[in-house]
N, C-alpha and C. Protein backbone atom coordinates (compact mmCIF):
# COMPACT_ATOMS: atom_id res chain seq x y z
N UNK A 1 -4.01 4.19 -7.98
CA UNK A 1 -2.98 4.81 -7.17
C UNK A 1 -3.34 6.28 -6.93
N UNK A 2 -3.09 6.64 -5.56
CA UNK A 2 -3.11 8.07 -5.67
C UNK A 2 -1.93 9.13 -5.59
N UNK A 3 -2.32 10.34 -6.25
CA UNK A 3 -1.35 10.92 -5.85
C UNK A 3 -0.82 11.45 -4.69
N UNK A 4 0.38 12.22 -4.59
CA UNK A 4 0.84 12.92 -3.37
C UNK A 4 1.71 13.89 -3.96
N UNK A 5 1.12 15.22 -4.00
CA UNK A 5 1.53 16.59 -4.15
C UNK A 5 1.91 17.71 -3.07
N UNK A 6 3.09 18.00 -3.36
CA UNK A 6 3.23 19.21 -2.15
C UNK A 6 1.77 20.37 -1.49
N UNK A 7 1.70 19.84 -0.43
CA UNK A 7 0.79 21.15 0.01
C UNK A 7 1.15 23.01 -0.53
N UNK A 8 2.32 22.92 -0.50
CA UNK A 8 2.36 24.25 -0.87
C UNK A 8 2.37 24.83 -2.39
N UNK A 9 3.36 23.95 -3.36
CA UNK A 9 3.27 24.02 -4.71
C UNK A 9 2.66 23.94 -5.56
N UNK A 10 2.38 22.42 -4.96
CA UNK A 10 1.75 21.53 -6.22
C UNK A 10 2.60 20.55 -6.56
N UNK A 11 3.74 20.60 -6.61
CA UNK A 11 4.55 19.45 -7.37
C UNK A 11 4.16 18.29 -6.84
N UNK A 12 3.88 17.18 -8.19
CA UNK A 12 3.94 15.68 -7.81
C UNK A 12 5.34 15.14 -7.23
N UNK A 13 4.72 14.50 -6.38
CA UNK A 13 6.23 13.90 -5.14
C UNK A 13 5.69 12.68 -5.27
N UNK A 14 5.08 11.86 -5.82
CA UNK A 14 4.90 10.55 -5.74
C UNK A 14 3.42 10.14 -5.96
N UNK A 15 3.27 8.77 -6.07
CA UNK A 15 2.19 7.84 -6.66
C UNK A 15 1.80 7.00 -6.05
N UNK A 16 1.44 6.68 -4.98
CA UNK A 16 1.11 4.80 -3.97
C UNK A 16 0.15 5.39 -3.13
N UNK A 17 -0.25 4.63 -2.76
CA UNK A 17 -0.99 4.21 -0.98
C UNK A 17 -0.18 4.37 -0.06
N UNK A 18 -0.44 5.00 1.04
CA UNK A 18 0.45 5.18 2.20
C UNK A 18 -0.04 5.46 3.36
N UNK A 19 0.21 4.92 4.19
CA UNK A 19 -0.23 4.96 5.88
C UNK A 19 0.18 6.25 6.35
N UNK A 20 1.44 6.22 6.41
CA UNK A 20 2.18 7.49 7.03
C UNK A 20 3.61 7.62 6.37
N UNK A 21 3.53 9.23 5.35
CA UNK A 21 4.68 9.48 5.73
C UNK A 21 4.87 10.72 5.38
N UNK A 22 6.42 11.11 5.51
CA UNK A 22 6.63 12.69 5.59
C UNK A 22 7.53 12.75 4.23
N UNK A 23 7.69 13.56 3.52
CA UNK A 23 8.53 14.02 2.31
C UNK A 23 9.02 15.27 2.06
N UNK A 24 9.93 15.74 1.66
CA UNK A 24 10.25 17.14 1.57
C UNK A 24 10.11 17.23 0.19
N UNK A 25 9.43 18.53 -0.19
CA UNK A 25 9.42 18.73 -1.60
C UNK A 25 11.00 19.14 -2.24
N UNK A 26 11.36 18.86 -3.02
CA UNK A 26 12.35 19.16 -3.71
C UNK A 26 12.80 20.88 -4.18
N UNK A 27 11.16 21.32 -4.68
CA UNK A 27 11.27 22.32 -5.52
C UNK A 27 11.17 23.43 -4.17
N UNK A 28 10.65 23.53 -3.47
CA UNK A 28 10.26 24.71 -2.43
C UNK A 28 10.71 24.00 -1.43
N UNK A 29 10.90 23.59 -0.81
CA UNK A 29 11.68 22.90 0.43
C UNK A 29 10.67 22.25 1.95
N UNK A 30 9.13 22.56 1.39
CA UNK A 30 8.20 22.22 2.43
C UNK A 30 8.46 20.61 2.51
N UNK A 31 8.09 20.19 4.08
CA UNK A 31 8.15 19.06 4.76
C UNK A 31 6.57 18.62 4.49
N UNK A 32 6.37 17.95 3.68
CA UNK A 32 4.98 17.24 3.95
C UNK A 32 4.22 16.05 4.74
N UNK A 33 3.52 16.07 5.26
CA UNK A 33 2.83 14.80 5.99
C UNK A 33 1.88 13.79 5.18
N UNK A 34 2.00 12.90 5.09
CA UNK A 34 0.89 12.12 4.36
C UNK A 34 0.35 11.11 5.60
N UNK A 35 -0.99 11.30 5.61
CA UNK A 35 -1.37 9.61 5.91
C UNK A 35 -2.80 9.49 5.59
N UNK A 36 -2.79 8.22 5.88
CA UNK A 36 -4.20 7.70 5.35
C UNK A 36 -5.25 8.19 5.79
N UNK A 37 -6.54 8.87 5.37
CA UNK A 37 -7.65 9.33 6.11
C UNK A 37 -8.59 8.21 6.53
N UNK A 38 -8.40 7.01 6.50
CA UNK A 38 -8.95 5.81 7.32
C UNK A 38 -8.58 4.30 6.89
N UNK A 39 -7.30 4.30 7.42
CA UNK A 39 -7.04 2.80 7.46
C UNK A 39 -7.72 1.53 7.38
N UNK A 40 -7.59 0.86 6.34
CA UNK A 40 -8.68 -0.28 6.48
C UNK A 40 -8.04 -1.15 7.89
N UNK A 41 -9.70 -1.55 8.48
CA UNK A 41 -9.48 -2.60 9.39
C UNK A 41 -9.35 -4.02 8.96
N UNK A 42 -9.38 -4.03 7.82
CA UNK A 42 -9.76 -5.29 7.17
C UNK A 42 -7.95 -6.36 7.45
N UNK A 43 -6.92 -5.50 6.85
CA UNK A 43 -5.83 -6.37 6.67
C UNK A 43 -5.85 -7.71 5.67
N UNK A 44 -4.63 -7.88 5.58
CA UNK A 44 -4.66 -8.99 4.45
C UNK A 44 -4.81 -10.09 4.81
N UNK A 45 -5.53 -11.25 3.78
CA UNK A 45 -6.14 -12.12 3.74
C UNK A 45 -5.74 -13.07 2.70
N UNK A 46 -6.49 -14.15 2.54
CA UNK A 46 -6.37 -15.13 1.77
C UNK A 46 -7.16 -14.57 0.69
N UNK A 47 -6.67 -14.76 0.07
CA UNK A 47 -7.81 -14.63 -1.55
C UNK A 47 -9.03 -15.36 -1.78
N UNK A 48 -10.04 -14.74 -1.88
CA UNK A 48 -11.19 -15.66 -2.26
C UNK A 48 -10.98 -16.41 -3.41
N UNK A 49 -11.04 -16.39 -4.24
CA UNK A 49 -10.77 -16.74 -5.40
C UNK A 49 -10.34 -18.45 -5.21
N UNK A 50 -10.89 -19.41 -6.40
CA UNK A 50 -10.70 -20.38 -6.59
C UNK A 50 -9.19 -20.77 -7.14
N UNK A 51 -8.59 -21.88 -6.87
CA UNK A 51 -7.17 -21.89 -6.99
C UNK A 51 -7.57 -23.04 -8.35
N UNK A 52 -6.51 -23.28 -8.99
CA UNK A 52 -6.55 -24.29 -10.03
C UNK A 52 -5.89 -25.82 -8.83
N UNK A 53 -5.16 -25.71 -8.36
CA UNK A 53 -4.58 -26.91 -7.35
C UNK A 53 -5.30 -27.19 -6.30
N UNK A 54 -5.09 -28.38 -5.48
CA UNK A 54 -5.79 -29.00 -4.53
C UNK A 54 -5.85 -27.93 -3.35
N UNK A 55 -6.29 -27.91 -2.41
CA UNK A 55 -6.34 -27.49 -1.31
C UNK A 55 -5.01 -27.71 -0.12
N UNK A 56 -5.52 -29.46 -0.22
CA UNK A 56 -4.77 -30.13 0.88
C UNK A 56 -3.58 -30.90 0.29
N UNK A 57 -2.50 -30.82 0.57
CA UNK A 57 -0.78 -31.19 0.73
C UNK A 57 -0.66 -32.75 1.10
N UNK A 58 -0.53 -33.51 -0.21
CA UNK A 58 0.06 -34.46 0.91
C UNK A 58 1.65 -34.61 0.74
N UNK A 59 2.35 -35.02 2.45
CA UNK A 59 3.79 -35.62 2.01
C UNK A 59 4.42 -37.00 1.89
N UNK A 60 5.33 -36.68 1.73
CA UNK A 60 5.66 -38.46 1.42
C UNK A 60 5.56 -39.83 2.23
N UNK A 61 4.97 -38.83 3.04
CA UNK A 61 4.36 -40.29 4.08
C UNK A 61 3.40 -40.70 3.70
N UNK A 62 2.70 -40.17 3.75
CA UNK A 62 0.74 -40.10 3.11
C UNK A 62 0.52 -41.10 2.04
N UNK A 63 1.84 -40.95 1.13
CA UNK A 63 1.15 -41.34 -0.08
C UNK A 63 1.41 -43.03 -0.34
């Protein structure tokens, strides 16, 4: 996780990943901007990873 600290203070304002957003510091009153310095193109996906269960579904017709 990374952080997100006021540009002007320092104070920690939070902990995550974030695309875009704005926060006001608490302690000094600055408006901050956050966003990502390069968005993955990737997006979410299926997991590679091997499953313990079948693949394919059958329903009660099938069987």
């Amino acid at each position: 996780m990374q952080e997100i600290r006021c540009g002007e203070c320092g104070r920690l304002l939070g902990k995550g990943e974030a695309i875009r957003l704005s926060i006001k510091c608490p302690r000094c009153g600055t408006v901050n901007h956050v966003r990502a310095a390069s968005p993955g193109t990737e997006g979410h996906g299926a997991s590679k990873e091997e499953h313990p269960w079948p693949r394919s579904l059958t329903t009660e017709t099938e069987r």
